[in-house]
Protein backbone atom coordinates (compact mmCIF):
# COMPACT_ATOMS: atom_id res chain seq x y z
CA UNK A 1 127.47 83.70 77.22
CA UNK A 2 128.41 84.39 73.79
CA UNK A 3 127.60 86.82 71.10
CA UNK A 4 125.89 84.25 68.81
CA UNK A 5 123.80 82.58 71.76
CA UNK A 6 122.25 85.53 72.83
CA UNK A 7 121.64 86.75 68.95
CA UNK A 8 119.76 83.18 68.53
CA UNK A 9 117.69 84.40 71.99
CA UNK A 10 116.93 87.09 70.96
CA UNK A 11 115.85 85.38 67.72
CA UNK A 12 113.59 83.03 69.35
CA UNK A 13 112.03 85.73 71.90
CA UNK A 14 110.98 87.16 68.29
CA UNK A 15 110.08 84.04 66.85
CA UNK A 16 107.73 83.41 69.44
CA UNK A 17 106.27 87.32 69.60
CA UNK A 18 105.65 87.19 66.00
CA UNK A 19 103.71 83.06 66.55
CA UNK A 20 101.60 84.66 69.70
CA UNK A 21 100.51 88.24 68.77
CA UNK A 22 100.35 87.84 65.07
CA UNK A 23 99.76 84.32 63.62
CA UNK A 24 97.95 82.79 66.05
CA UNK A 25 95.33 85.94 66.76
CA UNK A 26 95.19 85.76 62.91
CA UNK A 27 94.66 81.77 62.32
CA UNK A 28 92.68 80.73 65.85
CA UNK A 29 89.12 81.56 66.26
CA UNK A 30 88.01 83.49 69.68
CA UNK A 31 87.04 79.86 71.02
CA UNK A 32 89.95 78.63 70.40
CA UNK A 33 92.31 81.76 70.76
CA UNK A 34 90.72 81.97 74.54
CA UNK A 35 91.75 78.11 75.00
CA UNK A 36 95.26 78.71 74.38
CA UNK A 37 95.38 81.93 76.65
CA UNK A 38 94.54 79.24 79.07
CA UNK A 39 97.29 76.96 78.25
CA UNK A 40 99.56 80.19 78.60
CA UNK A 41 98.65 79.92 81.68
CA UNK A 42 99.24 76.62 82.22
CA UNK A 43 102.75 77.19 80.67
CA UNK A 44 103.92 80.39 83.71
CA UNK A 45 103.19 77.62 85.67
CA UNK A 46 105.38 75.17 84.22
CA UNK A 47 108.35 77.49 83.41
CA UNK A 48 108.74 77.77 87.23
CA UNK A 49 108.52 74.19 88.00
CA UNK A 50 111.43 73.47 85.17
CA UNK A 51 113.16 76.23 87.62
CA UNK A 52 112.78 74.34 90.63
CA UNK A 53 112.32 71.04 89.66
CA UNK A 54 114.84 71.00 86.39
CA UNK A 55 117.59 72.98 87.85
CA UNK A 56 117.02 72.83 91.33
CA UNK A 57 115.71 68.91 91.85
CA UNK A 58 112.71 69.61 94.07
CA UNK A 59 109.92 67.83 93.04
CA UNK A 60 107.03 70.33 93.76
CA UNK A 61 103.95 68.63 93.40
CA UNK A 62 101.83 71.21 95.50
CA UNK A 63 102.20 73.99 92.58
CA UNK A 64 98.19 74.20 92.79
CA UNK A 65 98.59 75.69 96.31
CA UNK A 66 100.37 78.99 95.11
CA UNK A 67 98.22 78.85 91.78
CA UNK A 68 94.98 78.77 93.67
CA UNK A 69 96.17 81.53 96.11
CA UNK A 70 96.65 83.96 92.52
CA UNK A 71 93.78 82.86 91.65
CA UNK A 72 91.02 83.34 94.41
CA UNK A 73 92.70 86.58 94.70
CA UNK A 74 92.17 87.80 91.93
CA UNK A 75 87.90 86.31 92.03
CA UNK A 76 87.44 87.84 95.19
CA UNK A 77 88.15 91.03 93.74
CA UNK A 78 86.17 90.39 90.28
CA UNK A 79 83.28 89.34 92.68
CA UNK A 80 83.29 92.54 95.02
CA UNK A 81 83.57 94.88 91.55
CA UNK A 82 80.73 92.84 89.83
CA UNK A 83 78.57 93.34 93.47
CA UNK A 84 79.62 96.62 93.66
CA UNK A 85 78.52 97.38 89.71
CA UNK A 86 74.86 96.14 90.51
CA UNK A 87 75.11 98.24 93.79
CA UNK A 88 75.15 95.03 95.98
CA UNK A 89 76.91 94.69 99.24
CA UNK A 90 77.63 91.25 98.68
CA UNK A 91 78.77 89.45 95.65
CA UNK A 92 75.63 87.02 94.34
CA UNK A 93 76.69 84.10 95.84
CA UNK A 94 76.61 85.38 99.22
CA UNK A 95 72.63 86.45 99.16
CA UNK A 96 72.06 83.30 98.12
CA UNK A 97 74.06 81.66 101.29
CA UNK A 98 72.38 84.27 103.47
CA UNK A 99 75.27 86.47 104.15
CA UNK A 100 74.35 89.76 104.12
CA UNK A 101 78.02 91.60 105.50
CA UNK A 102 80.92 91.14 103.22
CA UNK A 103 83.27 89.07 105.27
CA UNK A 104 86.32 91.29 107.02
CA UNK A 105 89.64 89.39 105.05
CA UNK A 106 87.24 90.02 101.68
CA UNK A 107 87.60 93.66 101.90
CA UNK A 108 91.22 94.39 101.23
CA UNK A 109 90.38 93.16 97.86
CA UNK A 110 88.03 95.49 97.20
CA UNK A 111 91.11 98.36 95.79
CA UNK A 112 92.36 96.89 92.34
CA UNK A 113 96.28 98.04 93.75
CA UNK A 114 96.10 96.13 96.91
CA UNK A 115 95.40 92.79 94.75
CA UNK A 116 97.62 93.65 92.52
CA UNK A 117 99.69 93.67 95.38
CA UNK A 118 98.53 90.36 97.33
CA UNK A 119 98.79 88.75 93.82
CA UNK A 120 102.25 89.34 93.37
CA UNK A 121 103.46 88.87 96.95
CA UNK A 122 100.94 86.58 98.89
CA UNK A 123 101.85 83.61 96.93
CA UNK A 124 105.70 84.22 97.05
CA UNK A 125 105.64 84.78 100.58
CA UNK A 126 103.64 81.63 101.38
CA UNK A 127 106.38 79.84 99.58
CA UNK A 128 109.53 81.62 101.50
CA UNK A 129 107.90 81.00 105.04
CA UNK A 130 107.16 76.73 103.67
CA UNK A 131 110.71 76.91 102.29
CA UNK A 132 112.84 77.83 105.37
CA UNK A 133 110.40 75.74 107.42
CA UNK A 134 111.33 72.59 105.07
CA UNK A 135 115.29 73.46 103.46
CA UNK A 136 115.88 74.20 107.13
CA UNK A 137 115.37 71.08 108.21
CA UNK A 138 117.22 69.55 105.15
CA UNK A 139 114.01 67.92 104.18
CA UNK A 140 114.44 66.53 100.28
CA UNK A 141 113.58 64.25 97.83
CA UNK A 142 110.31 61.77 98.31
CA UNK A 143 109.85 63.33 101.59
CA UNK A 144 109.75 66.97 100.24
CA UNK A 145 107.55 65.37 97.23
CA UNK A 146 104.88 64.04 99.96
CA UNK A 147 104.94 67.07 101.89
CA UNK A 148 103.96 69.45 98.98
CA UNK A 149 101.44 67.06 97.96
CA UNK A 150 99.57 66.87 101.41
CA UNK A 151 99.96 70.25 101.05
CA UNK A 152 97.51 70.89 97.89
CA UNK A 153 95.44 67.99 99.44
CA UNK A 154 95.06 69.75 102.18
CA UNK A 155 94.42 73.46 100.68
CA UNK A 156 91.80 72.00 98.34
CA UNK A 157 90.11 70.82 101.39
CA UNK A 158 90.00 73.66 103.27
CA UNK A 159 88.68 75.68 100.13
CA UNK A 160 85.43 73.19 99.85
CA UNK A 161 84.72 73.77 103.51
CA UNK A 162 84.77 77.58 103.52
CA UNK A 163 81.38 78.63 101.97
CA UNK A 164 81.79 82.64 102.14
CA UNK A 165 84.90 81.46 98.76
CA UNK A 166 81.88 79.62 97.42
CA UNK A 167 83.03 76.24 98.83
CA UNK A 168 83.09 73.28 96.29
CA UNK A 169 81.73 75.29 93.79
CA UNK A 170 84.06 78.04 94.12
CA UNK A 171 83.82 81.30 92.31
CA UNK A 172 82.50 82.47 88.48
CA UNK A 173 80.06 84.46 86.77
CA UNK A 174 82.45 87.31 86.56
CA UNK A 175 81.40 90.18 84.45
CA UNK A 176 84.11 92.26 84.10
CA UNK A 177 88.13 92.74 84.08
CA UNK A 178 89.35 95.76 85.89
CA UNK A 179 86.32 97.76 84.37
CA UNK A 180 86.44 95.88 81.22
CA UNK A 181 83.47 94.13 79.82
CA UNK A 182 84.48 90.10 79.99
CA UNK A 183 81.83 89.48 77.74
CA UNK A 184 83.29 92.00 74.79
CA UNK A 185 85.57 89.66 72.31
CA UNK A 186 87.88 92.12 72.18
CA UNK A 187 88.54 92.43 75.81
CA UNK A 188 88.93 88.14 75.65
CA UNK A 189 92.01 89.59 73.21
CA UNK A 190 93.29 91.49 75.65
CA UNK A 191 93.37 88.72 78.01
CA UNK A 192 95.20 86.37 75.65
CA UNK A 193 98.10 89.41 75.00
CA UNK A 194 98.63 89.68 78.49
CA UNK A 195 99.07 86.23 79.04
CA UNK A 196 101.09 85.74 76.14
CA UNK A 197 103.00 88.77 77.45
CA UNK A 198 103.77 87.82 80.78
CA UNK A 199 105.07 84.06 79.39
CA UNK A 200 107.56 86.26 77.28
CA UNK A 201 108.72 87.91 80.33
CA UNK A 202 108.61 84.78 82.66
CA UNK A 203 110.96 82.95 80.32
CA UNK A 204 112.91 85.77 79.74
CA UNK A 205 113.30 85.70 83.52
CA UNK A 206 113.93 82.16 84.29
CA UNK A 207 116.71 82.79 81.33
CA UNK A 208 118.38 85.14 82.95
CA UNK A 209 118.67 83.07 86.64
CA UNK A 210 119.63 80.10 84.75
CA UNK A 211 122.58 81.89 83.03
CA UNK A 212 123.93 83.75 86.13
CA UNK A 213 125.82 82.51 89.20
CA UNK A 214 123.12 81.26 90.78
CA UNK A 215 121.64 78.96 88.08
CA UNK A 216 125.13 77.51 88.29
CA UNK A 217 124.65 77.29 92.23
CA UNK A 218 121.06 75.82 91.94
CA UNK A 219 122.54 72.94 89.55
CA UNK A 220 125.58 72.84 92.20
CA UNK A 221 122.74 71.93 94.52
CA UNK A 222 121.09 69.52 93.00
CA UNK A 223 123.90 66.94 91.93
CA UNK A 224 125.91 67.68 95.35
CA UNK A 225 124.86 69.15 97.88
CA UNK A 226 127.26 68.71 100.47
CA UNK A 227 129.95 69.46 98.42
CA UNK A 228 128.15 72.95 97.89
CA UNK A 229 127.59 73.22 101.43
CA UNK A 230 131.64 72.30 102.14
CA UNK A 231 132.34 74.99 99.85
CA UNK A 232 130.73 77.85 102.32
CA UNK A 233 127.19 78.09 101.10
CA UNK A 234 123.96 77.66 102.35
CA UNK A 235 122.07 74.87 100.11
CA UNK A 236 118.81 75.70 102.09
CA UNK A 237 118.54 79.53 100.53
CA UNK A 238 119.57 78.46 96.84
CA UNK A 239 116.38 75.80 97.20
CA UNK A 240 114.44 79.04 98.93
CA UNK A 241 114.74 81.42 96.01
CA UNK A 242 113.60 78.95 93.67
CA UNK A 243 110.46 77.75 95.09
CA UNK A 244 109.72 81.20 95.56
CA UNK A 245 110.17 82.48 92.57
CA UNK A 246 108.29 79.16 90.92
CA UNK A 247 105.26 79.99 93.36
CA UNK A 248 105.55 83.60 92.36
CA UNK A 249 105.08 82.74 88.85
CA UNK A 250 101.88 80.07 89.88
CA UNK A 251 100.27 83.17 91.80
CA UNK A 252 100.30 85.32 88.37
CA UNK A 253 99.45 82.47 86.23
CA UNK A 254 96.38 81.74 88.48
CA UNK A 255 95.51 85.37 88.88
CA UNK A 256 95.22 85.54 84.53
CA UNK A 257 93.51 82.20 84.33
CA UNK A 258 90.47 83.32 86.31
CA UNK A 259 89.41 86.17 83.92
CA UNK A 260 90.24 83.64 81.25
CA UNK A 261 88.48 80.95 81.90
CA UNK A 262 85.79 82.64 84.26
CA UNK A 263 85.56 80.32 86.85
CA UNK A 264 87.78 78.88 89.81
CA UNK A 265 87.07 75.95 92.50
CA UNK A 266 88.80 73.63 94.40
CA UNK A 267 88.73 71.48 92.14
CA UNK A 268 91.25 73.64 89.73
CA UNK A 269 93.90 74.18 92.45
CA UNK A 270 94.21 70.89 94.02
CA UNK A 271 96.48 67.38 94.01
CA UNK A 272 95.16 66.39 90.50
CA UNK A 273 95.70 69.86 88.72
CA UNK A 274 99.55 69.80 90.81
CA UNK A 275 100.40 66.48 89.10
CA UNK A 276 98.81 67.68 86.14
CA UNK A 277 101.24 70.41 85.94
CA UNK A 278 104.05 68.37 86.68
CA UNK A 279 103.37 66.20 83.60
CA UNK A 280 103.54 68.73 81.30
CA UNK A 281 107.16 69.46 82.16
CA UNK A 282 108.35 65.79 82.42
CA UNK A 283 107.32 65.61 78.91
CA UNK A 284 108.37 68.77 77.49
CA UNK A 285 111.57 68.48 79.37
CA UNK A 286 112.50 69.63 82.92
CA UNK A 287 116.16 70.48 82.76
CA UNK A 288 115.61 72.88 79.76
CA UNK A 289 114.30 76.69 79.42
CA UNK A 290 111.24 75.90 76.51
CA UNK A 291 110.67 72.14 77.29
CA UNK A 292 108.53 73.18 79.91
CA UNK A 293 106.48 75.23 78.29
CA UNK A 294 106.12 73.40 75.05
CA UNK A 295 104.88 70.05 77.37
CA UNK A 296 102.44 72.48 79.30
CA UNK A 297 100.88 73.72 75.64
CA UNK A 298 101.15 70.54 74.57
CA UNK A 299 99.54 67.90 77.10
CA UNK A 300 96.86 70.70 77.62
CA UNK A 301 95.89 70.90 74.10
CA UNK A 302 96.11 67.32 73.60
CA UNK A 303 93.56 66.78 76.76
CA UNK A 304 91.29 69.13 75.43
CA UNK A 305 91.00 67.09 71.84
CA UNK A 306 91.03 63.91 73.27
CA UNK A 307 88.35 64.84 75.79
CA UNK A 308 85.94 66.19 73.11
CA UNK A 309 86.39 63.09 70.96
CA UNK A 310 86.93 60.67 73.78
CA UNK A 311 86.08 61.46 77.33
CA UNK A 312 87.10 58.89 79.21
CA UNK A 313 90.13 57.85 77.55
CA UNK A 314 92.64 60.86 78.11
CA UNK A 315 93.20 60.42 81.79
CA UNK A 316 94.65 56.69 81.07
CA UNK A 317 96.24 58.28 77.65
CA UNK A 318 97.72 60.65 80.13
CA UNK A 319 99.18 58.64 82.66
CA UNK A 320 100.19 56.25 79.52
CA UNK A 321 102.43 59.05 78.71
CA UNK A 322 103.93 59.99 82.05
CA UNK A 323 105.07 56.39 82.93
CA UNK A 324 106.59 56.10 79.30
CA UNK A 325 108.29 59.76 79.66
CA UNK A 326 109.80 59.09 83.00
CA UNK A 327 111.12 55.12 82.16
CA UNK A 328 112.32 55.60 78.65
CA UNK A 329 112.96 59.45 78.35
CA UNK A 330 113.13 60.74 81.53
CA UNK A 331 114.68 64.40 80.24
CA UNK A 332 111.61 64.44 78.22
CA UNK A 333 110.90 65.44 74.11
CA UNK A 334 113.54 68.01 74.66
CA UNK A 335 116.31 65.98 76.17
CA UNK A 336 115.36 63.04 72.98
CA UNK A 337 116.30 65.47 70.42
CA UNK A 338 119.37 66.61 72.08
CA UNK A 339 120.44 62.73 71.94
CA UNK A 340 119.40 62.46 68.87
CA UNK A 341 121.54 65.34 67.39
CA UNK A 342 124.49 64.19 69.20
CA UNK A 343 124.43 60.98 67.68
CA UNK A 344 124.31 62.43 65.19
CA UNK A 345 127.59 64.42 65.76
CA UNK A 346 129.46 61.46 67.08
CA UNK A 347 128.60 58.80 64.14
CA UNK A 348 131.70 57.71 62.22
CA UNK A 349 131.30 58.11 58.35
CA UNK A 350 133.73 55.67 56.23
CA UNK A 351 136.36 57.57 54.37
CA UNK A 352 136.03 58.15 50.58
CA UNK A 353 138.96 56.24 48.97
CA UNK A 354 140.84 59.09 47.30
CA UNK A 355 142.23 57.07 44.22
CA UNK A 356 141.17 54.74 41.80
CA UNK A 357 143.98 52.69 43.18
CA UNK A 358 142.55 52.39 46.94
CA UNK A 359 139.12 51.72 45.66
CA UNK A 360 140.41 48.36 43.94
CA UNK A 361 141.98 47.92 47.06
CA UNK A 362 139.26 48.59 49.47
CA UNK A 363 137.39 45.97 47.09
């Protein structure tokens, strides 16, 4: 890496510090400042997709699992804090289905530290046990694509049918943040710097991998993999690390959205919201570091305007723009304006005749 590249990184992690924590707070009202923490969200997501879809060319369509796991995590504690605030022994939702004993795999969750914990490492984990189980068995491409899918299908499911999580309706109504007041506009704030915070960090992350050895490795991996595996390594445990460290960065970005957004259900963490995830990056661009998140920001802003001035047209608009993004520019907005400047590069200009002389010539 040279001196200049990481100067311009260095520039842009600025760039985009300066556009998140002091023109946007300053131009965006709280409505609309809260709806972009949400996209941030969105984005975490995304930046570890690019990882292990981009670099690594696993097509991880079950993303929702490992978001939803961050997610519920983090409710289940909000809920047991809010019960515990009104001197309840069960969150609302539970008097209302007639359970009157929290449920036993509820109470770890009651100590802010051990979901910290289960935040961070629950997801992750999830992902490293699926990952051996799958890589193992050399399982790839549409197959691994199908699996992860049935996967979210099947979690989403299983969330709907388990009324002490709140079932199809899932979990809200949460009051406060880690004793914070989720009602006070300043505390939304807070919730947006975080979020903004921990993208910073993610990409700054996902940099770092994709510049070392094993970035080099993970690409290695993707265009041949037997010739990585004739070399002396282990294809399985590149693919491993990466869809752990993508679920990893789902589990945080679910955990953040749920104080954000102040509700989660199934219908948030299932197939639909995996492929929605997906899109983003295919648009932004999966093989680079910021395509990723710019699609994410993007294609979630762009539902959100469509839906409030037409309803019912963004989910065709949306799968408009997929099918155009994968047949005509499958590296995405990203990869087109990398074309585009290296055409740009490559076009021959004529040569100025240099006399008077030539120019009668040339005529």
């Amino acid at each position: 890496m040279t001196v200049l590249s990481r100067y311009r990184a260095w520039a842009g992690f600025a760039v985009a510090a300066i556009v998140l924590f002091g023109v946007a707070p300053a131009l965006l009202s709280d409505f609309r400042l809260n709806l972009l923490a949400k996209f941030l969200c969105f984005a975490i997501v995304a930046v570890g997709i690019g990882l292990a879809w981009g670099r690594g060319g696993m097509l991880t369509l079950g993303q929702g699992v490992f978001f939803g796991l961050g997610a519920y995590i983090m409710a289940m504690h909000l809920k047991i804090a809010d019960a515990e605030l009104r001197g309840d022994a069960v969150p609302d939702f539970m008097q209302i289905a007639g359970i009157r004993e929290l449920p036993s795999y509820w109470t770890p969750f009651s100590d802010p530290f051990t979901t910290i914990a289960a935040i961070l490492l629950v997801p992750g984990f999830v992902a490293f046990l699926l990952g051996l189980g799958v890589f193992k068995r050399r399982v790839k491409g549409a197959y691994f694509a199908i699996l992860s899918q049935a996967l979210a299908a099947a979690f989403a499911i299983l969330l709907i049918g388990q009324q002490s999580i709140g079932g199809s309706n899932g979990l809200n109504r949460f009051r406060t943040f880690f004793g914070f007041n989720l009602s006070d506009p300043a505390n939304k704030r807070m919730l947006f710097f975080i979020a903004g915070a921990v993208l910073l960090l993610v990409v700054a992350a996902t940099r770092q991998l994709m510049n070392s050895r094993y970035g080099e490795l993970l690409v290695a991996v993707r265009d041949q993999e037997e010739r990585v595996r004739f070399l002396g390594y282990d294809p399985a445990n590149i693919k491993v690390v990466a869809y752990t460290v993508a679920a990893f960065f789902a589990g945080i970005a679910g955990a953040l959205f749920v104080p954000i957004v102040g509700i989660i259900s199934p219908a948030d963490v299932g197939l639909v919201p995996s492929i929605a995830f997906l899109i983003g990056v295919a648009i932004g661009g999966r093989t680079t570091l910021l395509g990723p998140v710019l699609g994410a920001i993007g294609v979630a802003w762009a539902q959100t305007t469509l839906s409030e001035n037409f309803p019912s047209a963004w989910t065709y608009a949306q799968g408009l723009l997929f099918i155009v993004v994968i047949g005509f520019f499958p590296a995405g907005i990203a990869g087109l304006a990398k074309v585009v400047k290296r055409r740009r590069r490559t076009t021959p200009t004529e040569p100025e005749p240099e006399s008077a002389r030539e120019l009668e010539v040339a005529r």
